[in-house]
Each structure stands twice: as structure tokens, then as C-alpha cells.
PDB file of N, CA and C in Angstrom:
ATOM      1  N   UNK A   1     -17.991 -20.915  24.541  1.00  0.00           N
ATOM      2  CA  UNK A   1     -18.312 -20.521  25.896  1.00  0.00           C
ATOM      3  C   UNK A   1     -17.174 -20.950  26.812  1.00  0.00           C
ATOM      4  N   UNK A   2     -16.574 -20.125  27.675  1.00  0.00           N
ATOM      5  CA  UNK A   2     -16.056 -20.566  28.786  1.00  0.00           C
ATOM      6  C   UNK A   2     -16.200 -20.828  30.159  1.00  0.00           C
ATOM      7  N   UNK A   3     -15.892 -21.699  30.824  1.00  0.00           N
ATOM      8  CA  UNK A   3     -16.522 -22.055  32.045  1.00  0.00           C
ATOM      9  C   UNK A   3     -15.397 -23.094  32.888  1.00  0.00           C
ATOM     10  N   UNK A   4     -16.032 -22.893  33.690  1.00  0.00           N
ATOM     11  CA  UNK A   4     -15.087 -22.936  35.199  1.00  0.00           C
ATOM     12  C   UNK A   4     -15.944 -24.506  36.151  1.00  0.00           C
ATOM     13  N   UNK A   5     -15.637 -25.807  36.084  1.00  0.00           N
ATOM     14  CA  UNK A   5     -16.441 -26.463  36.827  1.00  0.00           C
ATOM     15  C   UNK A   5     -15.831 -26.961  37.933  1.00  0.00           C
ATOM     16  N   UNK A   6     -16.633 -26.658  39.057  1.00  0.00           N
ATOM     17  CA  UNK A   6     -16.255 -26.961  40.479  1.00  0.00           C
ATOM     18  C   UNK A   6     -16.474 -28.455  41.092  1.00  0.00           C
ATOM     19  N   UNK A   7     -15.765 -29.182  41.789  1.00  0.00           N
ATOM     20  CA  UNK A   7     -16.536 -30.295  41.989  1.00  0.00           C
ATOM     21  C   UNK A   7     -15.963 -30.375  43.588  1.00  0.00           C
ATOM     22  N   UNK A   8     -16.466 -30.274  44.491  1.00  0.00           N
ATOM     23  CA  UNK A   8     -16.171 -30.551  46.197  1.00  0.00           C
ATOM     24  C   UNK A   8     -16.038 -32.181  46.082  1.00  0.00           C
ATOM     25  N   UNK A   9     -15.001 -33.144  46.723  1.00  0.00           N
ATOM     26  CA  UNK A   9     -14.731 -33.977  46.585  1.00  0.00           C
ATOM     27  C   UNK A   9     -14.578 -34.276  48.202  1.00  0.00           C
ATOM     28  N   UNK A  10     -14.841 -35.587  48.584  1.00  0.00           N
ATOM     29  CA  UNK A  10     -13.985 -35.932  50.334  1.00  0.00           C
ATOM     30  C   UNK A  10     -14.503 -37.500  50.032  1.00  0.00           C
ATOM     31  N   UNK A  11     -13.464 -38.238  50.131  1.00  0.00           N
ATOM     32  CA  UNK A  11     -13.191 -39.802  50.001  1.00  0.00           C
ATOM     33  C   UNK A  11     -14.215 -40.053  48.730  1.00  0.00           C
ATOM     34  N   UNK A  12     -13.898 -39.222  47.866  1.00  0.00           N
ATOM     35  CA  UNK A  12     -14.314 -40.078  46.259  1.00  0.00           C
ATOM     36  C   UNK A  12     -13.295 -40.916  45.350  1.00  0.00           C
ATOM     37  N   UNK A  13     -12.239 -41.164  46.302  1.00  0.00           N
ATOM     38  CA  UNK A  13     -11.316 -41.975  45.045  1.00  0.00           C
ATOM     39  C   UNK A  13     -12.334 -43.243  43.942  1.00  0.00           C
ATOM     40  N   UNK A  14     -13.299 -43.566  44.019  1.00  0.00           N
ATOM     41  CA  UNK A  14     -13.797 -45.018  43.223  1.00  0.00           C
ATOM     42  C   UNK A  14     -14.406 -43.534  42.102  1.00  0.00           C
ATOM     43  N   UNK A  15     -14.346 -42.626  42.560  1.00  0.00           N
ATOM     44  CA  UNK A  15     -15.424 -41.512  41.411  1.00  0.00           C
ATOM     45  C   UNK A  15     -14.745 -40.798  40.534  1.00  0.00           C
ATOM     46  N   UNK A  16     -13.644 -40.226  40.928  1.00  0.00           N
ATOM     47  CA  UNK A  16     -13.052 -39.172  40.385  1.00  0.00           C
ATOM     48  C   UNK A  16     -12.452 -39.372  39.002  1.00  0.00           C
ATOM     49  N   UNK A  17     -11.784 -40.250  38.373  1.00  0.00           N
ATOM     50  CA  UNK A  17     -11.661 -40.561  37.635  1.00  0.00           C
ATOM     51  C   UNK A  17     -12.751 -40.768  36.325  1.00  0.00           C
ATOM     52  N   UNK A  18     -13.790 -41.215  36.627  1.00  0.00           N
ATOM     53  CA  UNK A  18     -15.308 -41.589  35.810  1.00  0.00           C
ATOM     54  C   UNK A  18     -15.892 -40.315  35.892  1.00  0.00           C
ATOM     55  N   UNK A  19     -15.844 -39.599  36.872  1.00  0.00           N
ATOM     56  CA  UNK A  19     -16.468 -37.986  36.914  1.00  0.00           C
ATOM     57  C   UNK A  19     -15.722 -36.807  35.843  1.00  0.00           C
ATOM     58  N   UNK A  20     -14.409 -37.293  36.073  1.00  0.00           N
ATOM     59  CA  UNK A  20     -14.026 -36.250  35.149  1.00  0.00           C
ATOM     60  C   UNK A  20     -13.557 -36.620  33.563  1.00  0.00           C
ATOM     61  N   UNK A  21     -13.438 -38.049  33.661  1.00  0.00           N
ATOM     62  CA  UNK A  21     -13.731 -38.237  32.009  1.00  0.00           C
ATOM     63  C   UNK A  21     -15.169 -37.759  31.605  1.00  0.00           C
ATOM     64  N   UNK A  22     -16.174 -37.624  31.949  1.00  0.00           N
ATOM     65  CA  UNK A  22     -17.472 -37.425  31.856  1.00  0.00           C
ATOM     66  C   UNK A  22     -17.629 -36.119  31.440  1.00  0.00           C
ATOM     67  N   UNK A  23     -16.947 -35.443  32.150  1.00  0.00           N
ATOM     68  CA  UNK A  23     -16.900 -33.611  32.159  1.00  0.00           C
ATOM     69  C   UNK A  23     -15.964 -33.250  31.283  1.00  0.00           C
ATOM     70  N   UNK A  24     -14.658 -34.002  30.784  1.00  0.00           N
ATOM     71  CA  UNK A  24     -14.052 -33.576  30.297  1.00  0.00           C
ATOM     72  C   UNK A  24     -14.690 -33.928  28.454  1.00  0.00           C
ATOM     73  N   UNK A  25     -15.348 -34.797  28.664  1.00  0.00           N
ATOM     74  CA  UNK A  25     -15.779 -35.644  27.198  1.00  0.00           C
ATOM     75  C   UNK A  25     -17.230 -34.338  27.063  1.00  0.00           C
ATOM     76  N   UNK A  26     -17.773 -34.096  28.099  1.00  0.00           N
ATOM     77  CA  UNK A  26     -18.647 -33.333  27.428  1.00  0.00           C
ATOM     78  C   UNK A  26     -18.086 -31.647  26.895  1.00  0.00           C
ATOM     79  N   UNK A  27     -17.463 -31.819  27.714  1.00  0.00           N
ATOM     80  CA  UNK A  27     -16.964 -29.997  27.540  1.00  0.00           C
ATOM     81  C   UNK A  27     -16.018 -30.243  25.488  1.00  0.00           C
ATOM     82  N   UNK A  28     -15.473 -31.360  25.571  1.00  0.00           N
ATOM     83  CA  UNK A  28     -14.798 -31.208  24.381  1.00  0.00           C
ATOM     84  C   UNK A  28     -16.101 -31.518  23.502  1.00  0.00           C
ATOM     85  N   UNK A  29     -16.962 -32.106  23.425  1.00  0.00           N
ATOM     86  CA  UNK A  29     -17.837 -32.457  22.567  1.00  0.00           C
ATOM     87  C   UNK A  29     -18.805 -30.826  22.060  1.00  0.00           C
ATOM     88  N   UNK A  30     -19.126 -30.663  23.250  1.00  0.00           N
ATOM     89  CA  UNK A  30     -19.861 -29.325  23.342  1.00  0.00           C
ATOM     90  C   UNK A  30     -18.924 -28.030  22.800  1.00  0.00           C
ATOM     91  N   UNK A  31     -17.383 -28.222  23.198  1.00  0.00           N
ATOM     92  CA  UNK A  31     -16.368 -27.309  21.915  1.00  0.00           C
ATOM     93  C   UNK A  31     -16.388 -25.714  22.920  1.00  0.00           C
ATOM     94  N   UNK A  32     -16.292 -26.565  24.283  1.00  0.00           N
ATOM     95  CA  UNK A  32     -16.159 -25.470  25.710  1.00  0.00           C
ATOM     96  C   UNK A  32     -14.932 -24.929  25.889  1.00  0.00           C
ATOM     97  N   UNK A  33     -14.188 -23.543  25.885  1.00  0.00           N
ATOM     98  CA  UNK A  33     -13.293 -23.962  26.590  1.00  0.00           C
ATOM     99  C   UNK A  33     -13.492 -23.735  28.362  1.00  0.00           C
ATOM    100  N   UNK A  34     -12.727 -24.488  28.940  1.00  0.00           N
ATOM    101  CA  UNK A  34     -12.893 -24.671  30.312  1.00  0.00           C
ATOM    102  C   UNK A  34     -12.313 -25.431  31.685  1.00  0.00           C
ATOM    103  N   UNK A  35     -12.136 -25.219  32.504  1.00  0.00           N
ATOM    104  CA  UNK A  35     -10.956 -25.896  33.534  1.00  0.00           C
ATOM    105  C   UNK A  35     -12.328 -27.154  34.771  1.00  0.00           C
ATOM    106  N   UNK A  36     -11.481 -27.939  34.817  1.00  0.00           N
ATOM    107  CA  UNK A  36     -12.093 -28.332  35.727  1.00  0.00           C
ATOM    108  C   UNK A  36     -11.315 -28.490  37.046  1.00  0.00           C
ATOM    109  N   UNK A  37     -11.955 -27.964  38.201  1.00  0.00           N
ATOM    110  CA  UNK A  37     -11.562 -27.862  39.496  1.00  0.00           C
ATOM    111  C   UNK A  37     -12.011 -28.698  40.632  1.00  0.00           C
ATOM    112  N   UNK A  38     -10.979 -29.942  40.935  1.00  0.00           N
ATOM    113  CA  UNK A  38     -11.751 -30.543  42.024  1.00  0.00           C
ATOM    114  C   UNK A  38     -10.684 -29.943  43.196  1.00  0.00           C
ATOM    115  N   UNK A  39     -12.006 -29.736  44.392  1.00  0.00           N
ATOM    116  CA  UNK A  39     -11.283 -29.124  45.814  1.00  0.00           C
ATOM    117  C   UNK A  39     -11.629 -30.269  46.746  1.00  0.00           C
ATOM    118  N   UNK A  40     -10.199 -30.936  47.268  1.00  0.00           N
ATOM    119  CA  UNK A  40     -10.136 -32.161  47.907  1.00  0.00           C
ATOM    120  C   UNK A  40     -10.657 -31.748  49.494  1.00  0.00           C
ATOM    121  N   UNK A  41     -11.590 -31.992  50.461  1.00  0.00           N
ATOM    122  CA  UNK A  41     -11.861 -30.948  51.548  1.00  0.00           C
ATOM    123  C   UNK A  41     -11.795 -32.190  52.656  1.00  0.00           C
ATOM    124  N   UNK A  42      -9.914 -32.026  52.368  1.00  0.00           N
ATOM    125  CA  UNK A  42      -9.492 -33.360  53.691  1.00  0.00           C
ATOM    126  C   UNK A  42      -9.825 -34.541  53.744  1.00  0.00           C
ATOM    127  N   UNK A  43      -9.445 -35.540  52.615  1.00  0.00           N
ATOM    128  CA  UNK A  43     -10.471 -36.753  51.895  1.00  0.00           C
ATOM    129  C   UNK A  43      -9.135 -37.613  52.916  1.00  0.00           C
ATOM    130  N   UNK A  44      -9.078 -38.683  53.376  1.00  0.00           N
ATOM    131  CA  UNK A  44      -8.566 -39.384  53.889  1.00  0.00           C
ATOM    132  C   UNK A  44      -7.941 -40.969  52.951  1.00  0.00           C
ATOM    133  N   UNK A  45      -8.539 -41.197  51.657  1.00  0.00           N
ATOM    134  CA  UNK A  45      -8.708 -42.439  50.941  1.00  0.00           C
ATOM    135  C   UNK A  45      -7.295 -41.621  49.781  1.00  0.00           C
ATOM    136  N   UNK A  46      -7.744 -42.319  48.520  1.00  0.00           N
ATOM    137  CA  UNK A  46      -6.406 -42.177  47.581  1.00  0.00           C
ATOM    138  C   UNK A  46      -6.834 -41.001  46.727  1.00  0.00           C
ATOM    139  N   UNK A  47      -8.195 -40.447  46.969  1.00  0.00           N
ATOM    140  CA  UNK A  47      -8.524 -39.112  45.861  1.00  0.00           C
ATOM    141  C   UNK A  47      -7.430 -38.592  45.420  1.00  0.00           C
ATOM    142  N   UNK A  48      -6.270 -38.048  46.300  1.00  0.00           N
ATOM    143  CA  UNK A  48      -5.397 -37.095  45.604  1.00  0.00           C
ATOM    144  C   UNK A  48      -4.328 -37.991  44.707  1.00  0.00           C
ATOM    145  N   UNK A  49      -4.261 -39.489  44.499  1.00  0.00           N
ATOM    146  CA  UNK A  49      -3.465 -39.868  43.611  1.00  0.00           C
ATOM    147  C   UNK A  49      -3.785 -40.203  42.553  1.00  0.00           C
ATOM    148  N   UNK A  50      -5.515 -40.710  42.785  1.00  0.00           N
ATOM    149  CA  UNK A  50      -5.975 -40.816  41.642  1.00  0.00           C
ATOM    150  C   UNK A  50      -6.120 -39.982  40.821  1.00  0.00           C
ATOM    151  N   UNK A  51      -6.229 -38.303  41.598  1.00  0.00           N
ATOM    152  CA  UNK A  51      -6.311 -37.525  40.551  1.00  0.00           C
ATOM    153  C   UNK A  51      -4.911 -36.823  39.772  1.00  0.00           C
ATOM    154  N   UNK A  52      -3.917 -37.284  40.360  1.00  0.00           N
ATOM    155  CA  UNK A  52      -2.992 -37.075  40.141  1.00  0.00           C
ATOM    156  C   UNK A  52      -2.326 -37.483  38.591  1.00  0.00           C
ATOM    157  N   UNK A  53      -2.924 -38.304  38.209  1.00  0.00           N
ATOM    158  CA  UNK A  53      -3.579 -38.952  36.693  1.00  0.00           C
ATOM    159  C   UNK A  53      -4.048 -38.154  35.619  1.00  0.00           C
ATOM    160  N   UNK A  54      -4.739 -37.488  36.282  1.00  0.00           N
ATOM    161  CA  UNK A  54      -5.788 -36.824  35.339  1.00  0.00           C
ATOM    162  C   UNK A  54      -5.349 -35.454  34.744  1.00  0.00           C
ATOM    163  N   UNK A  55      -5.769 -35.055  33.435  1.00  0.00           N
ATOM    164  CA  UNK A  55      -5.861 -33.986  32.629  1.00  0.00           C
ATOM    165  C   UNK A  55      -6.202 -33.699  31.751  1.00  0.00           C
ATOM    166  N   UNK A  56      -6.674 -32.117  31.674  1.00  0.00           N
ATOM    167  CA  UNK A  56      -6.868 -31.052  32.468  1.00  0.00           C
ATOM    168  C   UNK A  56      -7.710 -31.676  33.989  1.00  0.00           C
ATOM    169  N   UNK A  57      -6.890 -30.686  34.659  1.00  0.00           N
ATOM    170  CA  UNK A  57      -7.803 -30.685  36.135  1.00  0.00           C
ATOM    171  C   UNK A  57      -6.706 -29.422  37.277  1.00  0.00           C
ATOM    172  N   UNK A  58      -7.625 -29.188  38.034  1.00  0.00           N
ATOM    173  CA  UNK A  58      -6.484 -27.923  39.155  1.00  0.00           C
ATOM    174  C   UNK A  58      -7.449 -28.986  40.034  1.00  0.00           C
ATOM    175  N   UNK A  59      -6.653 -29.415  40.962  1.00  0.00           N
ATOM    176  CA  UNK A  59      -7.004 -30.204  42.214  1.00  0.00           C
ATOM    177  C   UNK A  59      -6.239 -29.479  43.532  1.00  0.00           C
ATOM    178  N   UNK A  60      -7.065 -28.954  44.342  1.00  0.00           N
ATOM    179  CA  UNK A  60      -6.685 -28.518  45.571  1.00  0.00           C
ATOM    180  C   UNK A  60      -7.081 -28.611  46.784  1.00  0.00           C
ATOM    181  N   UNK A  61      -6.263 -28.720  47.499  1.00  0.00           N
ATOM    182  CA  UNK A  61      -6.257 -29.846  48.417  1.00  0.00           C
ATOM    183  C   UNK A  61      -6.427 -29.082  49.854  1.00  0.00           C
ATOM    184  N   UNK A  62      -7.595 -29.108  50.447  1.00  0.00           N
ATOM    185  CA  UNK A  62      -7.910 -28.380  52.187  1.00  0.00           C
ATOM    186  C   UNK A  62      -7.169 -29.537  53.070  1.00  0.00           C
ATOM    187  N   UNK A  63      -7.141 -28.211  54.195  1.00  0.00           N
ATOM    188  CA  UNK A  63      -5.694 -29.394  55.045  1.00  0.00           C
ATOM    189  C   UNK A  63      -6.567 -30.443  55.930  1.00  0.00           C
ATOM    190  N   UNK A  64      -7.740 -30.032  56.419  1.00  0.00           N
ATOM    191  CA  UNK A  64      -8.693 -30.730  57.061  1.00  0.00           C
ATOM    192  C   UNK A  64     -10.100 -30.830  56.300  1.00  0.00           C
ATOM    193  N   UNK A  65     -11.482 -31.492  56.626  1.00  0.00           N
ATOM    194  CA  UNK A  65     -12.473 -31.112  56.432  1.00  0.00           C
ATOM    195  C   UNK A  65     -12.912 -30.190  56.832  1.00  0.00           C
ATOM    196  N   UNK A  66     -13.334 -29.392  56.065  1.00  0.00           N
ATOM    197  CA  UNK A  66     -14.112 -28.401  56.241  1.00  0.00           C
ATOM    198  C   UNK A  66     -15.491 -27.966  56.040  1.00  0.00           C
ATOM    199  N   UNK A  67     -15.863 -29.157  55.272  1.00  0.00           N
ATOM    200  CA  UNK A  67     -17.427 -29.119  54.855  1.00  0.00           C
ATOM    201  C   UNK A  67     -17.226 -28.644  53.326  1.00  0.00           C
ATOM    202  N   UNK A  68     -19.079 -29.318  52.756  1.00  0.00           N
ATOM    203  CA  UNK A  68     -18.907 -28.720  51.240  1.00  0.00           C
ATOM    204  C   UNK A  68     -18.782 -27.574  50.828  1.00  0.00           C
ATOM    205  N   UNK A  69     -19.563 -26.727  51.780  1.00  0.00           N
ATOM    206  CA  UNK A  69     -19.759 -25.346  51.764  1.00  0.00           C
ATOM    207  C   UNK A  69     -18.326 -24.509  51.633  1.00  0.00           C
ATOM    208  N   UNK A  70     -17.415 -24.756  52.109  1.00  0.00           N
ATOM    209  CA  UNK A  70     -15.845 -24.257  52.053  1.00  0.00           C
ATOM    210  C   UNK A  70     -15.431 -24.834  50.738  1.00  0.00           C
ATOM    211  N   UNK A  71     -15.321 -26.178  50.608  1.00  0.00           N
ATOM    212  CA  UNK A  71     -14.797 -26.407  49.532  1.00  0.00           C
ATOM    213  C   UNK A  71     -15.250 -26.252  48.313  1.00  0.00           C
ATOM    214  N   UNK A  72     -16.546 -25.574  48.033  1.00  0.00           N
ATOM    215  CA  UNK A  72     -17.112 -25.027  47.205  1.00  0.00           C
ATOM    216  C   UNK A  72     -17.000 -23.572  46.736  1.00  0.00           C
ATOM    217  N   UNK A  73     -16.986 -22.704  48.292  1.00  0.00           N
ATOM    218  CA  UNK A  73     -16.460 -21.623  47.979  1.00  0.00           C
ATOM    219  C   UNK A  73     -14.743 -21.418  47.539  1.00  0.00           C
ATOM    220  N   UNK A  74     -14.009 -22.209  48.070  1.00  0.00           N
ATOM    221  CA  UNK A  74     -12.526 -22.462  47.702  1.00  0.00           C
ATOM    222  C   UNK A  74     -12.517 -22.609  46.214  1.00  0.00           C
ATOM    223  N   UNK A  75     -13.380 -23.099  45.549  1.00  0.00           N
ATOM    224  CA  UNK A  75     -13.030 -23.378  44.315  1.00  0.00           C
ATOM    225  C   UNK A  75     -13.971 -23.025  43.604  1.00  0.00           C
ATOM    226  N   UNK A  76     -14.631 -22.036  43.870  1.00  0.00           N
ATOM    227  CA  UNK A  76     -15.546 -21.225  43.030  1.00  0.00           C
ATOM    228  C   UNK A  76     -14.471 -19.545  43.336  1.00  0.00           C
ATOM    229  N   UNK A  77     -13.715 -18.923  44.193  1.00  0.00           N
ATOM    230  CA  UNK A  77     -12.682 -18.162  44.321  1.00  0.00           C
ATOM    231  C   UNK A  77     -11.929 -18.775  43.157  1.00  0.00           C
ATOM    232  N   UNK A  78     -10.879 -19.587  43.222  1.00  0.00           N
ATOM    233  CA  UNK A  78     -10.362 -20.108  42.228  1.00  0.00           C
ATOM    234  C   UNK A  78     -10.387 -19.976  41.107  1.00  0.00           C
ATOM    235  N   UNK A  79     -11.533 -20.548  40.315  1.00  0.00           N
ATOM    236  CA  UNK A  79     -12.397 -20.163  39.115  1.00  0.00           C
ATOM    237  C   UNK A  79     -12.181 -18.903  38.312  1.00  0.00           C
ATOM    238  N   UNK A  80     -11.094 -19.094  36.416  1.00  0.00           N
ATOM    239  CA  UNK A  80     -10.895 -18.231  36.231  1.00  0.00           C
ATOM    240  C   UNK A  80     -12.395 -17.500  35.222  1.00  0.00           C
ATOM    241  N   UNK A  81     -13.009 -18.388  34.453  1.00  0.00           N
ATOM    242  CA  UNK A  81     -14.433 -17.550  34.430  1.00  0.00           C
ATOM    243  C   UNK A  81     -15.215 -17.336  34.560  1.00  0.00           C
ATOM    244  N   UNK A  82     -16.086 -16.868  33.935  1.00  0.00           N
ATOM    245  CA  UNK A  82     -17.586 -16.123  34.063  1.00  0.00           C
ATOM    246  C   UNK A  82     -18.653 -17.181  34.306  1.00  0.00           C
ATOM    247  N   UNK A  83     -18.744 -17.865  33.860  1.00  0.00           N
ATOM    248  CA  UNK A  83     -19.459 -19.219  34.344  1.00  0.00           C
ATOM    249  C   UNK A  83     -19.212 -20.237  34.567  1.00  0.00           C
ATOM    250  N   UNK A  84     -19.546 -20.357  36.333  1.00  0.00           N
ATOM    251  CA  UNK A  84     -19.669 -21.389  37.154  1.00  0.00           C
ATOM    252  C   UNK A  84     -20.433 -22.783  37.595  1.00  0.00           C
ATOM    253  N   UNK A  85     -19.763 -23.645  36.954  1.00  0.00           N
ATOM    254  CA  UNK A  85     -20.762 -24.763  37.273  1.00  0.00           C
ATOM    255  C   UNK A  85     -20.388 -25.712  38.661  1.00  0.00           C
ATOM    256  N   UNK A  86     -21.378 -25.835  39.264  1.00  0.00           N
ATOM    257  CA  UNK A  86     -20.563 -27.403  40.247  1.00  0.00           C
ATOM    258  C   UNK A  86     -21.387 -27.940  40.179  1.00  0.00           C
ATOM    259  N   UNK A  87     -20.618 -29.338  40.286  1.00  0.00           N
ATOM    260  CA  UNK A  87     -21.431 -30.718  40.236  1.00  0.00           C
ATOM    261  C   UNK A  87     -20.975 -31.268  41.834  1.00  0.00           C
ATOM    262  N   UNK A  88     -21.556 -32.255  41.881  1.00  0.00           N
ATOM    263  CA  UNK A  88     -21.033 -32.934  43.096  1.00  0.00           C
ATOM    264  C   UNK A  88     -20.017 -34.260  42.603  1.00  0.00           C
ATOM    265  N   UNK A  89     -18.854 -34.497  43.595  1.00  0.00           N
ATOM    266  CA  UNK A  89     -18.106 -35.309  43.742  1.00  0.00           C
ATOM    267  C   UNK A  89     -18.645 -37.022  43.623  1.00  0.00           C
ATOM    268  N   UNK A  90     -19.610 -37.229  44.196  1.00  0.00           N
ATOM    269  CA  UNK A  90     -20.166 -38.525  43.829  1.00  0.00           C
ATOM    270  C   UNK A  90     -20.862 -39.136  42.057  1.00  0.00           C
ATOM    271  N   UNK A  91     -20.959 -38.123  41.422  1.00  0.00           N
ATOM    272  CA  UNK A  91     -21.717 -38.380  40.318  1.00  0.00           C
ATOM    273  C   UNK A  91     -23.375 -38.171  40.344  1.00  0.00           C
ATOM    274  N   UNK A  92     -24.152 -37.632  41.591  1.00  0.00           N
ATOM    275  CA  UNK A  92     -24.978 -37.066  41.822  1.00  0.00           C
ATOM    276  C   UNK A  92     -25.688 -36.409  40.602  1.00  0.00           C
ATOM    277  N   UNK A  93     -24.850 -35.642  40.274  1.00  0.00           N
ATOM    278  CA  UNK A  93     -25.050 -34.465  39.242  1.00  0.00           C
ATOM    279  C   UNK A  93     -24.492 -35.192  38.000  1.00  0.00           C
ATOM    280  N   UNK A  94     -25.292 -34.760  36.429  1.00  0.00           N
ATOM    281  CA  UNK A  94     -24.555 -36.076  35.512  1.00  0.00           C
ATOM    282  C   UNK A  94     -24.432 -34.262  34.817  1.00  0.00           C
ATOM    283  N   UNK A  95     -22.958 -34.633  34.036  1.00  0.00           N
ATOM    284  CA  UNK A  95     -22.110 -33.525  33.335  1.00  0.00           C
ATOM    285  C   UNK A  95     -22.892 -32.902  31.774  1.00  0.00           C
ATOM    286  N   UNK A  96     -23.607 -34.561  31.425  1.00  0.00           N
ATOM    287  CA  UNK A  96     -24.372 -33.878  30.693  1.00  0.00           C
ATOM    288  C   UNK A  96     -25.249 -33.029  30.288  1.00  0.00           C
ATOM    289  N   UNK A  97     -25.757 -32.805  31.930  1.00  0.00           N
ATOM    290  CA  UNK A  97     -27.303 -31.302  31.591  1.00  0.00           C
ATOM    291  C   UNK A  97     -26.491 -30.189  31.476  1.00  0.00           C
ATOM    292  N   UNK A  98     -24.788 -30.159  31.839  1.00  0.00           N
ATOM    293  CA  UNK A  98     -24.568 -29.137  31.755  1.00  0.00           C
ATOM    294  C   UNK A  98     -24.855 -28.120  30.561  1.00  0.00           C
ATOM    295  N   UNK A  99     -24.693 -28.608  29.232  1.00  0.00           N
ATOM    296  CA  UNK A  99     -25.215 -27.367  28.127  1.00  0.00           C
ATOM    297  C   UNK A  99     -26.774 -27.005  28.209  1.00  0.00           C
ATOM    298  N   UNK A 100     -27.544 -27.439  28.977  1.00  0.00           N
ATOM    299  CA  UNK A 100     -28.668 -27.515  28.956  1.00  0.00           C
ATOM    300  C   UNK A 100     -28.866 -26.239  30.154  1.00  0.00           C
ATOM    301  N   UNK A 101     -28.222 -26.523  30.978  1.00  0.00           N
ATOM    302  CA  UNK A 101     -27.988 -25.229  32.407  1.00  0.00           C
ATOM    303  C   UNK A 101     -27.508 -24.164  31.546  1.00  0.00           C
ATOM    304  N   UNK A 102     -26.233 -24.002  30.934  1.00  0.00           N
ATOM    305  CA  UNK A 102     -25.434 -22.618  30.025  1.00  0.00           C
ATOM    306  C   UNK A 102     -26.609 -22.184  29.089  1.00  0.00           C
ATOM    307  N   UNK A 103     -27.740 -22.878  28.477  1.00  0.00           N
ATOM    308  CA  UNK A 103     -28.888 -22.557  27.736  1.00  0.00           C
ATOM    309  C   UNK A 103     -29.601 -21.379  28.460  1.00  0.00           C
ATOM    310  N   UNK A 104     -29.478 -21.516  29.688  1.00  0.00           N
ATOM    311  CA  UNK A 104     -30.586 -20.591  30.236  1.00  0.00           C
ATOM    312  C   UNK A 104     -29.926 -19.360  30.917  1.00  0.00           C
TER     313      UNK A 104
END
């Protein structure tokens, strides 16, 4: 299966790192292929260096806040396939129900 996961991010540097080992460990376990997309929506803290670390990831970066709603649609545009997942930037959402969501 391929899939596209979105994550709206604004001052998550303590998260981003633990969020996307999480997503990235499930997608390889589960044998996904798939990109993960965090859209930075004018974070003020170190998000963009921490993620600067990380891979796979497309991290893109809004020049101001704009709200989740933008940075969700920003990176659901983005998104090269057919199924779209987003989670939230805090860990809100745990990466694991994701095969459980693609089930249905």
C-alpha cells in the first residue's frame, strides 16, 4: 500500500523526532511504501532543525502561522498518493492505528 502521512506541526521541537520514528517504524514494519510530510505552520522553537535530522521526511515550512487548517491542506496538496493519513504534531494521534484506518 502506498500512502502519504501529513502531520501539521507549530512549536513541536520536544515531538518531532519520537513522532516520526514512530511512523516511520510502523510504515516499515507494516511493509508501506510511503512519505512522511511534516508542514511547519510558522513554529518559532527549533522544529525545523530538529527535523533537519530526520529520514525519510519532506518538511515544509509556512512563512507565518497560519492555522492547522492551512497547514494541513498545504500538505495534503503536496501528497504524492492515494491515501492520506494525518496525525497530529503532538503525538495526539498514535501511528499505530494507522493499518487499522487503511483496513477500512
Amino acid at each position: 500500500m502506498n500512502i502519504s502521512i501529513v502531520v501539521p506541526v507549530y512549536n513541536e521541537c520536544e515531538n518531532i523526532a519520537n513522532l516520526h520514528r514512530e511512523i516511520n517504524d510502523m510504515c516499515v514494519r507494516e511493509g508501506y511504501t510511503y512519505e512522511i510530510i511534516f508542514v511547519d505552520d510558522g513554529s518559532s522553537d527549533s522544529s525545523f532543525q530538529v527535523a533537519q535530522s530526520l529520514t525519510p521526511i519532506t518538511y515544509m515550512r509556512l512563512r507565518k502561522n497560519f492555522g492547522q487548517t492551512a497547514a494541513m491542506d498545504a500538505g495534503i496538496k503536496a501528497a504524492k498518493y492515494d491515501y492520506i493519513v494525518t496525525l497530529d504534531g503532538d503525538g495526539q494521534n498514535d501511528p499505530a492505528d494507522i493499518p487499522n484506518l487503511l483496513k477500512h
